[in-house]
N, C-alpha and C. Protein backbone atom coordinates (compact mmCIF):
# COMPACT_ATOMS: atom_id res chain seq x y z
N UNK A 1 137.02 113.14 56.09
CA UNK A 1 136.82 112.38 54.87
C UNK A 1 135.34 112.05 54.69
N UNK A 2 134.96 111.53 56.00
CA UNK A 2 133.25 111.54 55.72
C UNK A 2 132.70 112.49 55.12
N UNK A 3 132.57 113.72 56.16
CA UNK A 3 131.98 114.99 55.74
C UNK A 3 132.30 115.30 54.24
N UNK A 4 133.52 115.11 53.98
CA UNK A 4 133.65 115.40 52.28
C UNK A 4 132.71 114.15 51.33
N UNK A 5 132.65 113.18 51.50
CA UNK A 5 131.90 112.27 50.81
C UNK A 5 130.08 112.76 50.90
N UNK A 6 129.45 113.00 51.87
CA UNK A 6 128.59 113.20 52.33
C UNK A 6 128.02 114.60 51.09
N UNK A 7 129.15 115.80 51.57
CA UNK A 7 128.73 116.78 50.70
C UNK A 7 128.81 116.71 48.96
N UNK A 8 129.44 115.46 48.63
CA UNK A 8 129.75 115.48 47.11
C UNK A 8 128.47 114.37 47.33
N UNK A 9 128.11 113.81 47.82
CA UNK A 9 126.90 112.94 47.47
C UNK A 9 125.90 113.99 47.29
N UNK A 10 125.65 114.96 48.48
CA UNK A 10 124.92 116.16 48.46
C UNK A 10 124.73 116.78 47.45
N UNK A 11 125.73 117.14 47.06
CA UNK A 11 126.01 118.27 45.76
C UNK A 11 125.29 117.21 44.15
N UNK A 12 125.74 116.13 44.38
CA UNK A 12 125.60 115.68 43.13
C UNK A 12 123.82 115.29 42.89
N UNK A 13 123.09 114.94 44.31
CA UNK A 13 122.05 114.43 44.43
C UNK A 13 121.36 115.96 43.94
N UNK A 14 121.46 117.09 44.45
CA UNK A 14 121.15 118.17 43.99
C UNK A 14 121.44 118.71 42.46
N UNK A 15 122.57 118.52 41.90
CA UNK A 15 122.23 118.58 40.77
C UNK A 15 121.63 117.97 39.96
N UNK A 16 121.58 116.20 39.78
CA UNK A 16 120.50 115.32 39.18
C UNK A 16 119.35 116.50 39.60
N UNK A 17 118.73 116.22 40.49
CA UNK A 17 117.51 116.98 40.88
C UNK A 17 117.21 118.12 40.00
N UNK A 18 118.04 119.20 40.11
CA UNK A 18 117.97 120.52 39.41
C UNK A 18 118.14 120.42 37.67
N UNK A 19 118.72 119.29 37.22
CA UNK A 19 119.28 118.76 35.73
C UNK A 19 117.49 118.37 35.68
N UNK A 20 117.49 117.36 36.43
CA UNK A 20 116.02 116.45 35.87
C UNK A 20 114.93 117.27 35.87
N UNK A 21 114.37 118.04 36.51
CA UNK A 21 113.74 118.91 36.68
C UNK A 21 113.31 119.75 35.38
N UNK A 22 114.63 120.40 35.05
CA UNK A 22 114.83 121.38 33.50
C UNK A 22 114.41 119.99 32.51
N UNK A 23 114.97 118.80 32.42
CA UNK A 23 114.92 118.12 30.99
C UNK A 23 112.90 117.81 31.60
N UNK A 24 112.30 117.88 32.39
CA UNK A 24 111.40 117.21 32.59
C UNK A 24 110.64 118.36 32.12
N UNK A 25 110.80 119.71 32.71
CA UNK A 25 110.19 120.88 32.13
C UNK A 25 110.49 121.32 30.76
N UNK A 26 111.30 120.97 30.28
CA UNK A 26 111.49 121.21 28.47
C UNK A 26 110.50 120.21 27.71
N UNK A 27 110.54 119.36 28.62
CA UNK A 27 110.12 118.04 27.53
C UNK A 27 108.29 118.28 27.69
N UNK A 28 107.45 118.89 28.21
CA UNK A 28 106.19 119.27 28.76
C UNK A 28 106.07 120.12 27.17
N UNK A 29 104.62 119.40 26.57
CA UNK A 29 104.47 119.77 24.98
C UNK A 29 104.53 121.69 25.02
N UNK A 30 104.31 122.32 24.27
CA UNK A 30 104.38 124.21 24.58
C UNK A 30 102.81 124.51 24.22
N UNK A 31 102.72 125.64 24.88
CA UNK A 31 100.93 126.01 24.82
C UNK A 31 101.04 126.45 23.43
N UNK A 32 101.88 127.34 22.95
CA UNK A 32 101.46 128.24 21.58
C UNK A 32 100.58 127.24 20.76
N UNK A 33 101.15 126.25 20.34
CA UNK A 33 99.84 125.17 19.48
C UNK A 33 98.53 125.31 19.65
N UNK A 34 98.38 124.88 20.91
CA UNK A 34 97.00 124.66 21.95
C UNK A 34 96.65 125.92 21.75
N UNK A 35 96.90 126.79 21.58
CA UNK A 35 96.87 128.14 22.34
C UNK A 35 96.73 129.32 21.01
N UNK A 36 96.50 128.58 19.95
CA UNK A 36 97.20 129.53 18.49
C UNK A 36 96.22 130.59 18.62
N UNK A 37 94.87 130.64 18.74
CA UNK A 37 94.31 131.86 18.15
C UNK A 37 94.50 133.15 19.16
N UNK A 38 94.25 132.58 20.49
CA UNK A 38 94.69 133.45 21.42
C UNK A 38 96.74 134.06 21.49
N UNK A 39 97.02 133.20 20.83
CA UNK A 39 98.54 134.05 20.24
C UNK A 39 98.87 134.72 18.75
N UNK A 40 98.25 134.11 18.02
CA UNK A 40 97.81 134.41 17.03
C UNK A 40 97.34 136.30 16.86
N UNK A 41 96.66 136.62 17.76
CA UNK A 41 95.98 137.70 18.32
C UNK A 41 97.25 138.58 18.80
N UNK A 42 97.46 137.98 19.63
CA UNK A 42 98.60 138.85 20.31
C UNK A 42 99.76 139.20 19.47
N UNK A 43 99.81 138.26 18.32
CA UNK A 43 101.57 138.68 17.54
C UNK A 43 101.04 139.40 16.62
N UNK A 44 99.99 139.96 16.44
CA UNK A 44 99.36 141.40 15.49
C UNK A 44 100.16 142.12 15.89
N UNK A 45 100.54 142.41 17.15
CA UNK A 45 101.31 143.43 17.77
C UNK A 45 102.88 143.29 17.12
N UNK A 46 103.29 144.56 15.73
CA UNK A 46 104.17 143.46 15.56
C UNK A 46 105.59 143.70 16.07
N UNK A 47 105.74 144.57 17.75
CA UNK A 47 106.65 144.25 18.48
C UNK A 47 106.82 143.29 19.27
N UNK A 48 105.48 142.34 19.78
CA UNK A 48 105.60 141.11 20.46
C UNK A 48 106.24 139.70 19.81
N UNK A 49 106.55 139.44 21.13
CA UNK A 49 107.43 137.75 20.20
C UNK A 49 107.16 137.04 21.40
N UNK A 50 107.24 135.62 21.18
CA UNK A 50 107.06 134.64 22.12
C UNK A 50 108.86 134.72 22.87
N UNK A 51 108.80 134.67 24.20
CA UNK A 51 110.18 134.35 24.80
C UNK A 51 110.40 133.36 25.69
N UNK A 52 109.24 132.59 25.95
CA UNK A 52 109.24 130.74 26.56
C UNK A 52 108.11 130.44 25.93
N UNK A 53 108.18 129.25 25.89
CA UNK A 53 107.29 128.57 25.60
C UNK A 53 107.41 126.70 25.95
N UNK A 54 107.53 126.47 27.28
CA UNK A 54 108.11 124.98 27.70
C UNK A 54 107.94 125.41 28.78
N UNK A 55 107.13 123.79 29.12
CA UNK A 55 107.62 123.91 31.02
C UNK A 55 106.02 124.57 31.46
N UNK A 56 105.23 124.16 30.77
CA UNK A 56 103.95 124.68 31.09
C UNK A 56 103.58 126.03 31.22
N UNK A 57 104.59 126.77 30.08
CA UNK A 57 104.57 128.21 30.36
C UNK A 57 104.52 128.90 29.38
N UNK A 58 103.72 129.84 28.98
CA UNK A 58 104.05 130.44 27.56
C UNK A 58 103.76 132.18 27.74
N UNK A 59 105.14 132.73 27.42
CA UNK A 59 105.52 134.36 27.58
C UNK A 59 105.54 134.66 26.35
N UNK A 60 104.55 135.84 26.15
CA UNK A 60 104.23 136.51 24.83
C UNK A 60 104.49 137.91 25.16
N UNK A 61 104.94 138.90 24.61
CA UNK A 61 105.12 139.81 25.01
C UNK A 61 106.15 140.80 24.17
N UNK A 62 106.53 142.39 24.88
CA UNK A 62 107.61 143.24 24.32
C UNK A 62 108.39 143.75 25.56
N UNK A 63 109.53 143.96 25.19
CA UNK A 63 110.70 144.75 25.98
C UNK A 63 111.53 145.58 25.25
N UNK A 64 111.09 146.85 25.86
CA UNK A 64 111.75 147.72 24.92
C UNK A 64 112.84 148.79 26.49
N UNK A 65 113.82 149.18 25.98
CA UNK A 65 114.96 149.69 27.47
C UNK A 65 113.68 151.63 27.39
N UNK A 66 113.55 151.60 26.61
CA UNK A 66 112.99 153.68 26.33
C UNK A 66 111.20 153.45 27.00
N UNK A 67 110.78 151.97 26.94
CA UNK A 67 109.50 152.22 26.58
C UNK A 67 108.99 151.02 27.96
N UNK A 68 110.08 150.74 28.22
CA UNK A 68 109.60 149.65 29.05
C UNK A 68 108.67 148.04 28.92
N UNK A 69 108.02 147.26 29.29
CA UNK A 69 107.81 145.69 28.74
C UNK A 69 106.50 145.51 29.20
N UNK A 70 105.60 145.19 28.19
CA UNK A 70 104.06 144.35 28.53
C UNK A 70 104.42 143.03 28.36
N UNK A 71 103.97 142.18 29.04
CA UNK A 71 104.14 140.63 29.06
C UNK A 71 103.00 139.83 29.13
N UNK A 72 102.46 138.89 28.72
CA UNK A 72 101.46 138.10 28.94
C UNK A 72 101.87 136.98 29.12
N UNK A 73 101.80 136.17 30.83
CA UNK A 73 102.63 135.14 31.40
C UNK A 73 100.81 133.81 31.00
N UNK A 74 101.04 132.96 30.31
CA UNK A 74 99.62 131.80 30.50
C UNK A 74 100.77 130.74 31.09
N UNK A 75 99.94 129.92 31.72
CA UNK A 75 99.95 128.90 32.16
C UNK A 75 98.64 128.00 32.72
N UNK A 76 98.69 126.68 32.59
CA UNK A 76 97.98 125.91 32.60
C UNK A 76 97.66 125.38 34.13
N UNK A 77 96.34 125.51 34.80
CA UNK A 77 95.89 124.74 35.97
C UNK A 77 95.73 123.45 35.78
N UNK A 78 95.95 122.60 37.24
CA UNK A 78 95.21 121.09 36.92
C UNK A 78 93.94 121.28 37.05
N UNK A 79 93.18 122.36 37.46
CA UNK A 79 91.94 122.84 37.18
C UNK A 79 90.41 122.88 35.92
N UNK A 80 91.69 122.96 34.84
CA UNK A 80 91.13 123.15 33.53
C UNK A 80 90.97 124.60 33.16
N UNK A 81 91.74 125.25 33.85
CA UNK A 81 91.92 126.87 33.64
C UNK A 81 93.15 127.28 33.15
N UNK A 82 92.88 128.30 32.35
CA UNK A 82 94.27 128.90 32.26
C UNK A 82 94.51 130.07 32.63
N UNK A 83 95.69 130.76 33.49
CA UNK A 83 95.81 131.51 34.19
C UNK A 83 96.98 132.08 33.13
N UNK A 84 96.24 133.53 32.65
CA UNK A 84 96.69 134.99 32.42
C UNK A 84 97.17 135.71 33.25
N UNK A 85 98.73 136.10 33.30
CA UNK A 85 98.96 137.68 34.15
C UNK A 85 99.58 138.73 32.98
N UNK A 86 99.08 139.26 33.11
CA UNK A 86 99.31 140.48 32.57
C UNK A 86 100.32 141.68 33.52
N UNK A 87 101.42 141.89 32.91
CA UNK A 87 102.17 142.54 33.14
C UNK A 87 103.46 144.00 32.80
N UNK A 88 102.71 144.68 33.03
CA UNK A 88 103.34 146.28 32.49
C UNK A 88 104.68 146.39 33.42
N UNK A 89 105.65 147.26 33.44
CA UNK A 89 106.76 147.47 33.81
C UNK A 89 107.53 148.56 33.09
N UNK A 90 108.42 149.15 33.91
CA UNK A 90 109.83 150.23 33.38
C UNK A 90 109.19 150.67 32.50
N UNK A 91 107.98 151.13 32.15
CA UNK A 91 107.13 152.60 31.53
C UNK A 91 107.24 153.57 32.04
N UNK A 92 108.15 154.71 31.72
CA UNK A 92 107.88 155.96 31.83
C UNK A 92 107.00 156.53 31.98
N UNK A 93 106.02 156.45 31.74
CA UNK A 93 104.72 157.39 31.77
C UNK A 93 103.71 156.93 32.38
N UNK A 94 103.65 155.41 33.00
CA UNK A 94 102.96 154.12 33.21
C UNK A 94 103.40 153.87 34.60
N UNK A 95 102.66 153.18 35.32
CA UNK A 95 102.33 152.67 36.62
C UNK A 95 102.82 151.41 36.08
N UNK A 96 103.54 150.63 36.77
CA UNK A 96 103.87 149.40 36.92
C UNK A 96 102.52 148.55 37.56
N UNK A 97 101.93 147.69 36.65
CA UNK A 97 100.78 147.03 36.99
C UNK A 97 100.50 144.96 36.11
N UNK A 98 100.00 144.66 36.98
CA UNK A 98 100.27 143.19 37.30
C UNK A 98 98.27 142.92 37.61
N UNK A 99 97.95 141.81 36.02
CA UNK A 99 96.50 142.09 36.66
C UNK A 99 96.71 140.33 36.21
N UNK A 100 96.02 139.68 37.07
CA UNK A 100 95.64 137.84 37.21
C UNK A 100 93.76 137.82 36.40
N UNK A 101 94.44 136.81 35.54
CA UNK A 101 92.81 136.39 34.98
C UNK A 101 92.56 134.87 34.81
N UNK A 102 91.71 134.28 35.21
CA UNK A 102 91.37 133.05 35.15
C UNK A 102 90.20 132.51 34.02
N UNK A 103 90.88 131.99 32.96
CA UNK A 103 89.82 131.35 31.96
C UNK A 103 89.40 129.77 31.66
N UNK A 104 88.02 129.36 31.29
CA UNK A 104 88.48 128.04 31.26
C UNK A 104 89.44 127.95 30.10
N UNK A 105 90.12 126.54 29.52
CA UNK A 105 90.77 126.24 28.52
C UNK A 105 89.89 126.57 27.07
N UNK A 106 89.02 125.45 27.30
CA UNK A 106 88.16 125.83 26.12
C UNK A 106 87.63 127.41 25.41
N UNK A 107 87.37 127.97 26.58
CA UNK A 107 87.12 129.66 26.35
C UNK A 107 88.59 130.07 25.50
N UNK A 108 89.52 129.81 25.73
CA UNK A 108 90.49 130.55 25.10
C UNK A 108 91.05 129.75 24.40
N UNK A 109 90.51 128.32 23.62
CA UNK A 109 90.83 127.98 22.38
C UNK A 109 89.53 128.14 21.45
N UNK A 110 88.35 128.41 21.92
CA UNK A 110 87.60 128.21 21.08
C UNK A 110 86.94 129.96 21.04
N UNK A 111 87.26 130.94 21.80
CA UNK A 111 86.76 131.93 22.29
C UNK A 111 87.85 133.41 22.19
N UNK A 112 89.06 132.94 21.95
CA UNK A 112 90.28 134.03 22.11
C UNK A 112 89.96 135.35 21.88
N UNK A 113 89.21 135.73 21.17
CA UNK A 113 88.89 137.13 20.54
C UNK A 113 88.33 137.61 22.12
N UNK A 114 86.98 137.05 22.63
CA UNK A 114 86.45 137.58 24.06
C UNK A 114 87.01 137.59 24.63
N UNK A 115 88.18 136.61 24.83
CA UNK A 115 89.06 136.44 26.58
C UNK A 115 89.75 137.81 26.34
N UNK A 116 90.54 137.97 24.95
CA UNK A 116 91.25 139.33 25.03
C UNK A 116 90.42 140.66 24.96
N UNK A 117 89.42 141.09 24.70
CA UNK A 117 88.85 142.05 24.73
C UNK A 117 88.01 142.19 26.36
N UNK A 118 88.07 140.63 27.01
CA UNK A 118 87.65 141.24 28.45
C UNK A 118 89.13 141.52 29.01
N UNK A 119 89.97 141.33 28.47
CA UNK A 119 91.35 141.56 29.49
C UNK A 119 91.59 143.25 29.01
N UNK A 120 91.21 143.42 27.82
CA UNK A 120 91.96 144.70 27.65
C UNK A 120 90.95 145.36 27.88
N UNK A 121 89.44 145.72 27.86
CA UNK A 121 88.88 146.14 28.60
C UNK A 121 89.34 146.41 30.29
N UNK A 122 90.02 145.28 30.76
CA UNK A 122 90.08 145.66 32.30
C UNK A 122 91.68 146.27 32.52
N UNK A 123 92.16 146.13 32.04
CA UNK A 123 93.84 146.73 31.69
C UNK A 123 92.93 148.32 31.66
N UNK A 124 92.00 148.70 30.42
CA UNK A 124 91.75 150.06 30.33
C UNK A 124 91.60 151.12 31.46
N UNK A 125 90.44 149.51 32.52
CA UNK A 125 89.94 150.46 33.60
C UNK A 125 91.32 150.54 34.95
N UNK A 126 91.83 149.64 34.28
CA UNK A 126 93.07 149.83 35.85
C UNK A 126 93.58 150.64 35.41
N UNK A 127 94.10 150.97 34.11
CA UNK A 127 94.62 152.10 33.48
C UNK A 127 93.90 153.99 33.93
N UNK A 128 92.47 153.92 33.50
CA UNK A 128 91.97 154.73 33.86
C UNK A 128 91.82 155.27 35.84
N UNK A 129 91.52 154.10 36.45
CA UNK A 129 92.14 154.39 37.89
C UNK A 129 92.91 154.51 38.53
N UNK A 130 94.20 154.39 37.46
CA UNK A 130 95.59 154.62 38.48
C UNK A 130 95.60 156.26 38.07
N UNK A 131 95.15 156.86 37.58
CA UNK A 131 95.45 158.67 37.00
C UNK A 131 94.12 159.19 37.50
């Protein structure tokens, strides 16, 4: 009877935990605002769509099943940086490749046009060295 009380205290203390957690990460304001020109940029593309945006996280990107998925994962440092990964996948013709970029904040609200033309510049050359 103990052991059963013990594990439903368990179980339940773990879900609060795992519940509070999600409402605490939803409730965290979304970058796209903060973040407009540098997304702004990116939804030119007009197969990309935002697919999170909460929880200190904002996924911009495409998934296609024939063509495979580019993703652009930002998230925010307590640093004052924001951390870009860039991510290719399930391309046929393409190397599966994963490149990390570190910007300040300000650079990529007041700067978006450069941050993306140094990223796709370096996408080119990882591109060009994987062949």
């Amino acid at each position: 009877m103990v052991i059963l009380v013990v594990v439903l205290v368990i179980t339940i203390l773990v879900l609060f935990f795992l519940y509070g957690a999600e409402q605490i990460d939803k409730n965290t304001p979304p970058l796209a605002p903060k973040y407009r020109g540098l997304v702004e940029i990116m939804l030119i593309v007009p197969e990309f769509r935002i697919f999170r945006d909460y929880g200190n996280k904002l996924v911009v990107g495409f998934s296609d099943p024939y063509v495979g998925s580019i993703v652009f994962v930002l998230s925010e440092t307590t640093d004052g940086y924001l951390k870009i990964v860039y991510k290719r996948s399930n391309n046929p013709g393409k190397q599966d490749i994963i490149l990390t970029f570190n910007y300040t904040q300000n650079n990529c609200i007041y700067e978006p046009e450069r941050v993306l033309v140094e990223i796709t510049k370096r996408v080119e050359r990882e591109n060009n060295n994987k062949y």
